[in-house]
C-alpha atoms as a PDB file:
ATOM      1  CA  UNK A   1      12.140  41.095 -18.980  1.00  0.00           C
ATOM      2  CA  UNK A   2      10.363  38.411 -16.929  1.00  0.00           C
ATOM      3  CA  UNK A   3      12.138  36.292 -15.067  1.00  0.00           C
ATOM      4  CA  UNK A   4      10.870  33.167 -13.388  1.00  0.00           C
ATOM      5  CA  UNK A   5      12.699  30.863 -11.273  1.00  0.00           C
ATOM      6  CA  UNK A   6      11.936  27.373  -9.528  1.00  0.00           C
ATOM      7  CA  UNK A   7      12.114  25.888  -6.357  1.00  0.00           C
ATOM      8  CA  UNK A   8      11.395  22.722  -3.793  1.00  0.00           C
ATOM      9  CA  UNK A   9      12.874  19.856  -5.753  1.00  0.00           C
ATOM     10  CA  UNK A  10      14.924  17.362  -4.246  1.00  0.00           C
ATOM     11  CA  UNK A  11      15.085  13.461  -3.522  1.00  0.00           C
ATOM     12  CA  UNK A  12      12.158  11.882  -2.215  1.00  0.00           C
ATOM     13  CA  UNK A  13      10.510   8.230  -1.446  1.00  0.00           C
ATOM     14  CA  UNK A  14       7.590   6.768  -2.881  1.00  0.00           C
ATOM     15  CA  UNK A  15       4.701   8.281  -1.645  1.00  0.00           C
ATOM     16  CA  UNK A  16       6.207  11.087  -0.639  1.00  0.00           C
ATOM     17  CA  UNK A  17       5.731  15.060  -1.163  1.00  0.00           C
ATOM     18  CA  UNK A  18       7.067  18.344  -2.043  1.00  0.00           C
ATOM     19  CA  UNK A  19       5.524  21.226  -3.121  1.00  0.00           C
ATOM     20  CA  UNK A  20       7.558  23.295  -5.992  1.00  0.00           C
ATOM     21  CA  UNK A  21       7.765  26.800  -6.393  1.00  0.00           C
ATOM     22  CA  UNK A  22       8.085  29.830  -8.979  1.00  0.00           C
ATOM     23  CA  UNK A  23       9.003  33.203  -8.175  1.00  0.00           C
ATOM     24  CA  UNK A  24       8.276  35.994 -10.769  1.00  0.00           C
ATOM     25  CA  UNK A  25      10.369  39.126 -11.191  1.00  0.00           C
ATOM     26  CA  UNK A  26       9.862  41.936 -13.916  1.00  0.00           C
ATOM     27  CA  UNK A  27       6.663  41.850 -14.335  1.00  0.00           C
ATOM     28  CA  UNK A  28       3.588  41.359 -11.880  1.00  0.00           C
ATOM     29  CA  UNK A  29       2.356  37.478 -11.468  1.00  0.00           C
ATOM     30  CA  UNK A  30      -1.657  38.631 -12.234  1.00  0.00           C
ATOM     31  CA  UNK A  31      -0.976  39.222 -15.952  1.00  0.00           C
ATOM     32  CA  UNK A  32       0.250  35.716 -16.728  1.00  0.00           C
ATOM     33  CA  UNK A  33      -1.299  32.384 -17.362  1.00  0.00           C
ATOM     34  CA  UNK A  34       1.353  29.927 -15.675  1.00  0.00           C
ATOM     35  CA  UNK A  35       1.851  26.417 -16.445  1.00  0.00           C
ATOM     36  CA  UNK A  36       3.921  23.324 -15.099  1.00  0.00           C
ATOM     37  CA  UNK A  37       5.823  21.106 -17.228  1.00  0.00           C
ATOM     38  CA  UNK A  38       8.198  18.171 -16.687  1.00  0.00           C
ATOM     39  CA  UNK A  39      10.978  16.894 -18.906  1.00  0.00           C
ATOM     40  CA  UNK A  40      12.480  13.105 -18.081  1.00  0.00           C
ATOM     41  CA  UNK A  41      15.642  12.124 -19.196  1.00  0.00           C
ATOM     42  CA  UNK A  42      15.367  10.989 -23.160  1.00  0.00           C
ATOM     43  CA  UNK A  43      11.725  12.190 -23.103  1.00  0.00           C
ATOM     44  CA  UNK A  44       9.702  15.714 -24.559  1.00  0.00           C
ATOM     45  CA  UNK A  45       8.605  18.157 -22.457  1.00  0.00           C
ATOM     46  CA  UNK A  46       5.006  17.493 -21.047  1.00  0.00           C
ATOM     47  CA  UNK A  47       2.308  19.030 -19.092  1.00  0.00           C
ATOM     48  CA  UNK A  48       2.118  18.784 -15.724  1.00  0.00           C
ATOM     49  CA  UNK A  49      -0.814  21.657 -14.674  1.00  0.00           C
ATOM     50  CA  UNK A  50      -1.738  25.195 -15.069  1.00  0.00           C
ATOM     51  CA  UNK A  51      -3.888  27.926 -14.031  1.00  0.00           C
ATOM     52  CA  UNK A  52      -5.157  31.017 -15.370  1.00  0.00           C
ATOM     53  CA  UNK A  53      -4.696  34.406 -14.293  1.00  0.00           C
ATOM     54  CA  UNK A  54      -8.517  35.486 -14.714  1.00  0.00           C
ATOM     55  CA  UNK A  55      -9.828  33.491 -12.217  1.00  0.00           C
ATOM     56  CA  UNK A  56      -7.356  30.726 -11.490  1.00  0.00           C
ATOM     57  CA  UNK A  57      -9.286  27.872 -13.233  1.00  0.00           C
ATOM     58  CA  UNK A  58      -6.772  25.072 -13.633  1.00  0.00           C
ATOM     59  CA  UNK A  59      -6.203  22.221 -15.726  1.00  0.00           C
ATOM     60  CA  UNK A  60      -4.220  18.612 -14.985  1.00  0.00           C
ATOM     61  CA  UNK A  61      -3.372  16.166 -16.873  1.00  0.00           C
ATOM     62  CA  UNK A  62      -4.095  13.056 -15.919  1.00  0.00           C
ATOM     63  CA  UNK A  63      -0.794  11.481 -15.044  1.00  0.00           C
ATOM     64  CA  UNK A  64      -0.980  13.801 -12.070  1.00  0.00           C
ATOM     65  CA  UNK A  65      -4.748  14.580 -11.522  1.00  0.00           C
ATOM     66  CA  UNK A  66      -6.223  13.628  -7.629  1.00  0.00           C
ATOM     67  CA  UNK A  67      -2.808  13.855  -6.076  1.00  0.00           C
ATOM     68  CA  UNK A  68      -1.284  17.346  -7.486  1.00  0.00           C
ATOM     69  CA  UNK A  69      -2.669  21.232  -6.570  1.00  0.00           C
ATOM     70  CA  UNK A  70      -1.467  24.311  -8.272  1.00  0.00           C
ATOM     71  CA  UNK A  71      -1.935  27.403  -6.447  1.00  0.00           C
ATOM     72  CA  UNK A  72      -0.987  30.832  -7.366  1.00  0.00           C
ATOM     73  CA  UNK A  73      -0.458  33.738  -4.643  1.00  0.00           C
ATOM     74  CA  UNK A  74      -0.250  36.739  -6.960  1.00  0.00           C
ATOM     75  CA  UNK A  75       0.590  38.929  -3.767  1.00  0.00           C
ATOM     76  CA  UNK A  76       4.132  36.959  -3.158  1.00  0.00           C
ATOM     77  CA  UNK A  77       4.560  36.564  -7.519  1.00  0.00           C
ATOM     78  CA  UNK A  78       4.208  33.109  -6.597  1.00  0.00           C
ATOM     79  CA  UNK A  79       2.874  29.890  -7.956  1.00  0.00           C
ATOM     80  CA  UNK A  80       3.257  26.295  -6.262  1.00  0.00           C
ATOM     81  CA  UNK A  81       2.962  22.836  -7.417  1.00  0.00           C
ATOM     82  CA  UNK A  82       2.295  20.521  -4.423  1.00  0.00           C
ATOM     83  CA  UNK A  83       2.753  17.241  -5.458  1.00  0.00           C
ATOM     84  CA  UNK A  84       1.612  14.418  -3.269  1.00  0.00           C
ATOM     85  CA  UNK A  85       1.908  10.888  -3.822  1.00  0.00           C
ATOM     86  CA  UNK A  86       5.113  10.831  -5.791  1.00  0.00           C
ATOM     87  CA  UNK A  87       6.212   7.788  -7.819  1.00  0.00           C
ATOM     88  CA  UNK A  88       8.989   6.438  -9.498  1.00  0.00           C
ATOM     89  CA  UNK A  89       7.559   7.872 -13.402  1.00  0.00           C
ATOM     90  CA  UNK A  90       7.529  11.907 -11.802  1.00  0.00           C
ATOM     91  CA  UNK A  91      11.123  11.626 -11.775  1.00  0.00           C
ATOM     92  CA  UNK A  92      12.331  14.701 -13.626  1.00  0.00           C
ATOM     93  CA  UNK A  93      12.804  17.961 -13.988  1.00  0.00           C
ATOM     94  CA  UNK A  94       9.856  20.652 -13.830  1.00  0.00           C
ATOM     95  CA  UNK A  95       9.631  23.861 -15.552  1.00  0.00           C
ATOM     96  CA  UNK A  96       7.548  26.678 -14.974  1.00  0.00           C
ATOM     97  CA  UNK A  97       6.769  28.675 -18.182  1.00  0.00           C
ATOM     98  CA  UNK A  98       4.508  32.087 -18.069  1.00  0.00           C
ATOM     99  CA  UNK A  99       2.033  32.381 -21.404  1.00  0.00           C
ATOM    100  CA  UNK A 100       1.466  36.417 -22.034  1.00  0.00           C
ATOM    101  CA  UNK A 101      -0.481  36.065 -24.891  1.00  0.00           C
ATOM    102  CA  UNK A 102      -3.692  34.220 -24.291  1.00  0.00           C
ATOM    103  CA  UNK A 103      -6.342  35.100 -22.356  1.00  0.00           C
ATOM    104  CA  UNK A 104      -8.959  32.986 -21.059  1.00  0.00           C
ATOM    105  CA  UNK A 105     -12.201  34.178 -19.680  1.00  0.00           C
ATOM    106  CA  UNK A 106     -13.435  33.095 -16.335  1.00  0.00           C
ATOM    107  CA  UNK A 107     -13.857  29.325 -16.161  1.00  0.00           C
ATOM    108  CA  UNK A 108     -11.913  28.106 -19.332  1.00  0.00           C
ATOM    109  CA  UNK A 109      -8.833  26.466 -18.700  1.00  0.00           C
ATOM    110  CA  UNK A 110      -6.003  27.036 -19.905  1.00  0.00           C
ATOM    111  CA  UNK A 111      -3.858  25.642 -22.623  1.00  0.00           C
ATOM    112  CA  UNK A 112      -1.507  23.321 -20.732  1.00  0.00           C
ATOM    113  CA  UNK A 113       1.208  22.690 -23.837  1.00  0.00           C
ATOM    114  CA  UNK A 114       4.992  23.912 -23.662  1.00  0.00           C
ATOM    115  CA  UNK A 115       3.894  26.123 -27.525  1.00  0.00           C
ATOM    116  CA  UNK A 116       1.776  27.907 -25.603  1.00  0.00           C
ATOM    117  CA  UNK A 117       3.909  29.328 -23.190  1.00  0.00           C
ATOM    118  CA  UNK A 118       6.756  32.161 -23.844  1.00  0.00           C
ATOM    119  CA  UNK A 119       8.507  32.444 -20.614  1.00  0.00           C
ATOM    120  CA  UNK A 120      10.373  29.699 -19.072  1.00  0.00           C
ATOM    121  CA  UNK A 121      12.914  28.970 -15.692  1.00  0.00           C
ATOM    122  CA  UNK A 122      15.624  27.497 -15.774  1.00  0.00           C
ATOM    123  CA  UNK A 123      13.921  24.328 -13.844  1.00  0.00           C
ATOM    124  CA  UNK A 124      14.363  22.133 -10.766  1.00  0.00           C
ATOM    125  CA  UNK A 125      14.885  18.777 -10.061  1.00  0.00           C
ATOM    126  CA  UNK A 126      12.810  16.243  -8.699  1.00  0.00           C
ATOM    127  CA  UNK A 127      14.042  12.392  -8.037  1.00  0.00           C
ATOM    128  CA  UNK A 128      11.954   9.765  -6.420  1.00  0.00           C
ATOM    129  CA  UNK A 129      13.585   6.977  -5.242  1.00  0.00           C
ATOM    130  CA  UNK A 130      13.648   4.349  -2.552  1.00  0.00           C
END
């Protein structure tokens, strides 16, 4: 059964960083398309970014685009969020969630919505405040 569990979150200023993590166990990192998603308190689920296990094309949405990388190191089961920037509105908690059953060829990007993904962590928190 794969297992995926988060990392890196804690309190931050404005215009600060952290860079989140998720580890993968029971399965090998390289046959999953991994995305990031964020939950606020009294809000849905939404996107954050993902990338592809093909060739690691990503996708962003906007809210984060120019000032957020996701990174995958397939050798440590490992993908990161780095998140630079932070504001007041990222305040919540982020999810990463494995999708095993679409593949994308080399240079389409991924679907980057919570139905498209099958696995899921249990999430960590991330609060910016001054």
């Amino acid at each position: 059964q794969l297992q995926l569990v988060e990392s890196g979150g804690g309190v931050v200023q404005p215009g600060g960083s952290l860079r989140l993590s998720c580890t993968v166990s029971g399965s090998t990192l390289n046959a999953y398309t991994i995305g990031w998603f964020r939950q606020a308190p009294g809000k849905g689920r939404e996107g954050v970014a993902c990338i592809t296990n093909s060739d690691g094309t990503t996708y962003y949405y906007d809210s984060v685009k120019g000032r957020s990388t996701i990174s995958r190191d397939n050798a440590k089961n490992t993908v990161y969020l780095q998140l630079n920037g932070l504001k007041l509105e990222d305040t919540a908690a982020y999810y990463c969630a494995a999708d095993s059953s679409h593949e994308y060829p080399a240079t389409v990007p991924p679907m980057c919505v919570p139905q498209a993904y099958d696995y899921w962590g249990q999430g960590t928190q991330v609060t910016v405040s001054s």
